[in-house]
C-alpha atoms as a PDB file:
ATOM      1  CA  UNK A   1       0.000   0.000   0.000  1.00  0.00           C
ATOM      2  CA  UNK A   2       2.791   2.336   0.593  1.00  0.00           C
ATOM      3  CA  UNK A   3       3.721   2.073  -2.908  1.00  0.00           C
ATOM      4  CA  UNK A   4       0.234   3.378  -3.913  1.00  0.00           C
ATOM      5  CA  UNK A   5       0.355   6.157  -1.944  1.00  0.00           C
ATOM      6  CA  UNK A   6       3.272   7.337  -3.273  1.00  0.00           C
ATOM      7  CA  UNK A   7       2.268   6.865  -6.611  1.00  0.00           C
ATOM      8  CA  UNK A   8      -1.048   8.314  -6.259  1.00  0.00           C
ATOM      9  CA  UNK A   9      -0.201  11.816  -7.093  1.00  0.00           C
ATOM     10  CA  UNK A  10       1.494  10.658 -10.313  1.00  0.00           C
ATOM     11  CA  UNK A  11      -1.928   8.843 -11.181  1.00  0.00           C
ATOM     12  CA  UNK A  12      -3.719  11.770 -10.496  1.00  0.00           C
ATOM     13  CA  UNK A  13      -1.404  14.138 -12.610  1.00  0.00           C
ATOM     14  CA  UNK A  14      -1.680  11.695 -14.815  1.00  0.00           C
ATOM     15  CA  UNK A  15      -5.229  11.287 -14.926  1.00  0.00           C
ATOM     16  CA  UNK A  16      -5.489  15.039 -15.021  1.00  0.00           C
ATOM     17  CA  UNK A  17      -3.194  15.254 -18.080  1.00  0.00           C
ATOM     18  CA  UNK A  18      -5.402  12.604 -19.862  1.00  0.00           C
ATOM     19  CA  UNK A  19      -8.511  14.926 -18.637  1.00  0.00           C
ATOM     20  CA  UNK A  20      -7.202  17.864 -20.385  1.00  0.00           C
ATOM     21  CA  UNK A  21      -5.881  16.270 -23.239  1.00  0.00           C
ATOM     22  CA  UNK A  22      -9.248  14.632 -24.068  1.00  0.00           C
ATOM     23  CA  UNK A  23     -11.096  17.720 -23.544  1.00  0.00           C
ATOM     24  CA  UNK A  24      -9.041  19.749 -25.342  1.00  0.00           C
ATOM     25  CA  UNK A  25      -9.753  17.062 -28.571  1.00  0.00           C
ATOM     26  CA  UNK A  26     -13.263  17.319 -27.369  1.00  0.00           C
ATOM     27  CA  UNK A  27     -13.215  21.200 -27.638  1.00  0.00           C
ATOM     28  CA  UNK A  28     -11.331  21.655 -31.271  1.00  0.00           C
ATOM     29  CA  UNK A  29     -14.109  18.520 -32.561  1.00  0.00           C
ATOM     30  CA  UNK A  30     -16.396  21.051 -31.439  1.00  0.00           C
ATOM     31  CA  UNK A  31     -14.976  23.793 -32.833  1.00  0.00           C
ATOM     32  CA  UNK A  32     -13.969  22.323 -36.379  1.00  0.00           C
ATOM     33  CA  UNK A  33     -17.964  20.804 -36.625  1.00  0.00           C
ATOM     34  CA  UNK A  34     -19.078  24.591 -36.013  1.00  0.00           C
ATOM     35  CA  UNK A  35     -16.634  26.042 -38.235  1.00  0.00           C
ATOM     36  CA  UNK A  36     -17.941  23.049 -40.926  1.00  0.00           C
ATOM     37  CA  UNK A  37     -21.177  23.945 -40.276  1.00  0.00           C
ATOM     38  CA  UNK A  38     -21.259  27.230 -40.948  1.00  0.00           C
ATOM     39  CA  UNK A  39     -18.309  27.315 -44.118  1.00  0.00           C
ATOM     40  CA  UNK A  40     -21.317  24.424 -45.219  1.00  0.00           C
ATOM     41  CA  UNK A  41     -24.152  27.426 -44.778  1.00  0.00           C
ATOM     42  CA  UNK A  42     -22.051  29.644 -46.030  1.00  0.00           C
ATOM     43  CA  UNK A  43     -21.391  27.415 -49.166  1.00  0.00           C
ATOM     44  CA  UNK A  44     -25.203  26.909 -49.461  1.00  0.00           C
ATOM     45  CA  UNK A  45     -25.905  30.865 -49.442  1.00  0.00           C
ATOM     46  CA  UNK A  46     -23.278  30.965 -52.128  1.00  0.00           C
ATOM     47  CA  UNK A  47     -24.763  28.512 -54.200  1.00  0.00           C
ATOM     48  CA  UNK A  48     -28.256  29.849 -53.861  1.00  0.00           C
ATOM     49  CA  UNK A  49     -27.162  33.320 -54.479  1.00  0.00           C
ATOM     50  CA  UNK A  50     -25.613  32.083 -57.486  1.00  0.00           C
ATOM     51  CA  UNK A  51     -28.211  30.338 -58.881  1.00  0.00           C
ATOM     52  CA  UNK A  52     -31.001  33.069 -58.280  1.00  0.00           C
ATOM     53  CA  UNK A  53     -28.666  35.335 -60.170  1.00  0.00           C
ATOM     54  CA  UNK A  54     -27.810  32.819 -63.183  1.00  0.00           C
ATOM     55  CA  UNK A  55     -32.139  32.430 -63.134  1.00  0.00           C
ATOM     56  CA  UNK A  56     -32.625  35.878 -63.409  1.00  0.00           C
ATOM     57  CA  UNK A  57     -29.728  36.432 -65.978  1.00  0.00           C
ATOM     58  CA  UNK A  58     -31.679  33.474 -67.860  1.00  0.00           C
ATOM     59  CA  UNK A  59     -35.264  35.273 -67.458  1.00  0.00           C
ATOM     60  CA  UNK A  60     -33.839  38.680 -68.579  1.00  0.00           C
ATOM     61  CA  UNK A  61     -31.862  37.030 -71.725  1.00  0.00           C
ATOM     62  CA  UNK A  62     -35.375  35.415 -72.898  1.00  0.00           C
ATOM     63  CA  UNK A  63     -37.205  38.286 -72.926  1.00  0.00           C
ATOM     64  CA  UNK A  64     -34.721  39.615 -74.932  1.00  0.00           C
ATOM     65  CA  UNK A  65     -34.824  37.389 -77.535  1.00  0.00           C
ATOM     66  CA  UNK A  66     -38.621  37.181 -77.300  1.00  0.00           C
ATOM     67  CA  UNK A  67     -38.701  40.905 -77.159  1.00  0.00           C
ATOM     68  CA  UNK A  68     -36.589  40.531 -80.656  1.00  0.00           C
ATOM     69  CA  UNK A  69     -38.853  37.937 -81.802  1.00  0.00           C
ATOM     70  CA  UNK A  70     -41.568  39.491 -81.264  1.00  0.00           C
ATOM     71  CA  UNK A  71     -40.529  42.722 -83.437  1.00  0.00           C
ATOM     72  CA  UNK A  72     -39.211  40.583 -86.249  1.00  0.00           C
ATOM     73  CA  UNK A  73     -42.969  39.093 -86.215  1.00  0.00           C
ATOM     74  CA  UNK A  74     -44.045  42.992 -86.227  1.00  0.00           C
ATOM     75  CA  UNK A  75     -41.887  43.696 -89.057  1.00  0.00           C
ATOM     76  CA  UNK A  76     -42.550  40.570 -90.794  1.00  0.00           C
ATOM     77  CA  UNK A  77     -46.247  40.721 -90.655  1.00  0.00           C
ATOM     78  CA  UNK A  78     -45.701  44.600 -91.717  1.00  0.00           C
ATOM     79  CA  UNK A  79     -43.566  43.468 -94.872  1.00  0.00           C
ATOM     80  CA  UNK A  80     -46.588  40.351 -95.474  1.00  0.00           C
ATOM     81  CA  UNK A  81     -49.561  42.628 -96.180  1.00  0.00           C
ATOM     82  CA  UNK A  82     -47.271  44.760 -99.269  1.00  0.00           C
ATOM     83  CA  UNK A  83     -46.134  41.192-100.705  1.00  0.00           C
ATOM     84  CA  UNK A  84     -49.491  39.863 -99.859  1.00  0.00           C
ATOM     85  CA  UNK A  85     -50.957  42.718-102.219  1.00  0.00           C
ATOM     86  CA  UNK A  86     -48.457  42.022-105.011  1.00  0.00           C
ATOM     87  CA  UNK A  87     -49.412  38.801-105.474  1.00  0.00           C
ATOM     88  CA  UNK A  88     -52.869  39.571-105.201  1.00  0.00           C
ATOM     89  CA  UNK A  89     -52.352  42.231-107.880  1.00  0.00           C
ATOM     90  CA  UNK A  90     -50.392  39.636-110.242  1.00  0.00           C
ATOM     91  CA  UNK A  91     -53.178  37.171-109.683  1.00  0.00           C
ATOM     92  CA  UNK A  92     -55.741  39.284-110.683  1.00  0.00           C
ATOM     93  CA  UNK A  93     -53.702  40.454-113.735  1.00  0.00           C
ATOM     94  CA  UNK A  94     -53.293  36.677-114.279  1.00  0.00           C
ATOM     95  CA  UNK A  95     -57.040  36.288-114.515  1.00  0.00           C
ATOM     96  CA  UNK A  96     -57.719  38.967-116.648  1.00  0.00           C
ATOM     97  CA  UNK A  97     -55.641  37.595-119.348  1.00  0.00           C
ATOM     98  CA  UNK A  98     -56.689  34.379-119.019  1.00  0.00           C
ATOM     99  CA  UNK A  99     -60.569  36.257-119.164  1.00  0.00           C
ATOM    100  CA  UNK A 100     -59.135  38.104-122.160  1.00  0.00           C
ATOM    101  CA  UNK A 101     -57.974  34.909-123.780  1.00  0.00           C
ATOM    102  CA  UNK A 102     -60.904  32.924-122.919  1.00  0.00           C
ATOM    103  CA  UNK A 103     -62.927  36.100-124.504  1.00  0.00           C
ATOM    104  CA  UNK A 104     -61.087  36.404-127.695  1.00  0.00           C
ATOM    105  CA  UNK A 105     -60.577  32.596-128.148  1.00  0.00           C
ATOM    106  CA  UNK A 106     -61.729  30.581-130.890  1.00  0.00           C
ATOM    107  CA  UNK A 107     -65.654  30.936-131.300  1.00  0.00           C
ATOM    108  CA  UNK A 108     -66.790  30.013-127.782  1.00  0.00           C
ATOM    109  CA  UNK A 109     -63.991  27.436-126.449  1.00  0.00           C
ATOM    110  CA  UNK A 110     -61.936  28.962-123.474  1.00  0.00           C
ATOM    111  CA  UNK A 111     -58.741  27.932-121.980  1.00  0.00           C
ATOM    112  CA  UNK A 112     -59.932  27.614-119.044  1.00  0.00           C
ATOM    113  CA  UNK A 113     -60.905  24.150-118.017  1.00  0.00           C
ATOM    114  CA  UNK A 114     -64.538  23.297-117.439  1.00  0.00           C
ATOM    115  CA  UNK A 115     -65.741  27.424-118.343  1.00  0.00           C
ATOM    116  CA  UNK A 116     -67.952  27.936-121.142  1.00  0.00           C
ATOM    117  CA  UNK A 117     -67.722  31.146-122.981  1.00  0.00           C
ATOM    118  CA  UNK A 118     -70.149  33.261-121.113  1.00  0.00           C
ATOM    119  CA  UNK A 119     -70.596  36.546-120.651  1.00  0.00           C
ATOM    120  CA  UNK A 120     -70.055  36.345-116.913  1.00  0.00           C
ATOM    121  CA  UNK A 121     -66.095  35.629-117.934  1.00  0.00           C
ATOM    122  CA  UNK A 122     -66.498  39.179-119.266  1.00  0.00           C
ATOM    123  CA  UNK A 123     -67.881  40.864-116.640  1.00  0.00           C
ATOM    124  CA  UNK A 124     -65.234  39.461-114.258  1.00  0.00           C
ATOM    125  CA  UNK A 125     -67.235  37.136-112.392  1.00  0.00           C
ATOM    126  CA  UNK A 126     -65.876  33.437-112.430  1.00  0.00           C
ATOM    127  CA  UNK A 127     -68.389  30.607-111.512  1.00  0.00           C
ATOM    128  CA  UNK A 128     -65.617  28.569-110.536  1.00  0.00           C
ATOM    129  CA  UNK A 129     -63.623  28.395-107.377  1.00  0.00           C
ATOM    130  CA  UNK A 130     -60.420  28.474-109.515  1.00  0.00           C
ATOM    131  CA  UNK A 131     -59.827  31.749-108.990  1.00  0.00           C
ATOM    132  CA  UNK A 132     -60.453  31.493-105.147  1.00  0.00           C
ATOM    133  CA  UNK A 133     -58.646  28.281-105.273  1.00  0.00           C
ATOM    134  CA  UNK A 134     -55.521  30.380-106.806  1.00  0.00           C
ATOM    135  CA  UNK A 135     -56.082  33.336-104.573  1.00  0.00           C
ATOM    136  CA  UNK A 136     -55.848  30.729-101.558  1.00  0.00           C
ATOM    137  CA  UNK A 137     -52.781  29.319-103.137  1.00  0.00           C
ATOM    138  CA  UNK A 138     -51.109  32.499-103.764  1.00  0.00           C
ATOM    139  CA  UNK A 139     -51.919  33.550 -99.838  1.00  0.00           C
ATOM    140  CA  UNK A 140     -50.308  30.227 -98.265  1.00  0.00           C
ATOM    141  CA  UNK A 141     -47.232  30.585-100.751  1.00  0.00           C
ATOM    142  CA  UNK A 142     -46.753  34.439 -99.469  1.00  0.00           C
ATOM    143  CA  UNK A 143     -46.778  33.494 -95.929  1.00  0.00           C
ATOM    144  CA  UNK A 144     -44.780  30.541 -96.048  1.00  0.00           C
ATOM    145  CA  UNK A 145     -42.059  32.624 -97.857  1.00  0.00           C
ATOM    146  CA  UNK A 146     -42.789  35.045 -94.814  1.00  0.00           C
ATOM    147  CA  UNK A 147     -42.036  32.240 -92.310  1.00  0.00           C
ATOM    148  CA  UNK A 148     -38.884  31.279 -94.333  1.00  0.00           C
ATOM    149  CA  UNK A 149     -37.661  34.777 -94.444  1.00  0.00           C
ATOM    150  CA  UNK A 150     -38.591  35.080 -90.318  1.00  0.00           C
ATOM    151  CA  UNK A 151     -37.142  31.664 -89.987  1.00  0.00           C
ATOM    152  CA  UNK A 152     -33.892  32.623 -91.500  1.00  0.00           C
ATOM    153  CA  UNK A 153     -33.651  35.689 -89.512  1.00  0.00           C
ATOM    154  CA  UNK A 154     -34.462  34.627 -85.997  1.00  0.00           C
ATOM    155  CA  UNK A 155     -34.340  30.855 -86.028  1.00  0.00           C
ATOM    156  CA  UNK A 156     -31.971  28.373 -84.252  1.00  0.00           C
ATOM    157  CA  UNK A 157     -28.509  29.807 -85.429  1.00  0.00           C
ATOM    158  CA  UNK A 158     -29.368  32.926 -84.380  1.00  0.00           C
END
């Protein structure tokens, strides 16, 4: 027993030293999971700072380009109705010769399929739906080349 007592304040220096040492690990564990925690909310912020800003960059840039669609539509519906008119014009000019040609043709035939030679070919007035046929044609062919021209302008390469 004598030896214990004289080694008993060793133990308990020793003991303390162990003590401290283990709460001192216990303490910087502590400290580095708060200092993880936080650089991990920090990180988080970042991110969804980041990402609200990339959104809004992404919002502003598409209505921008629809913006710029939307005036190339303006501007292509503006240049339609002229072209629109043109061929309009060239279809009725197309008509009227045909009318004159049916008119003047040889003693009553006409060129035209299916008309006979009336007199409502010389008023103007066609009983067939060639002419709205062909007016219906020569719309759709106008617009498409309207879409093509758009299409070129603003489509995917641009």
């Amino acid at each position: 027993m004598i030896i214990w007592a004289k080694l008993l304040p060793y133990i308990k220096g020793a003991a303390l030293l162990i003590a401290l040492v283990m709460a001192a690990k216990l303490y910087i564990a502590h400290v580095d999971r708060t200092a993880r925690a936080e650089q991990k909310a920090a990180d988080a912020a970042e991110v969804s700072r980041i990402r609200a800003e990339a959104k809004a960059a992404d919002l502003e840039h598409a209505r921008a380009t629809e913006a710029a669609h939307a005036q190339g539509t303006k501007e292509a519906n503006d240049a339609l109705l002229p072209e629109l008119e043109a061929a309009r014009a060239g279809l009725a000019d197309y008509a009227r010769r045909l009318r004159a040609q049916a008119a003047g043709g040889s003693g009553g035939a006409t060129d035209m399929p299916g008309a006979p030679g009336s007199p409502d070919l010389a008023d103007g007035t066609d009983p067939l739906p060639l002419m709205d046929d062909l007016d219906r044609c020569t719309e759709a062919v106008t617009r498409l080349k309207n879409a093509q021209d758009w299409w070129l302008k603003f489509g995917p390469a641009s």
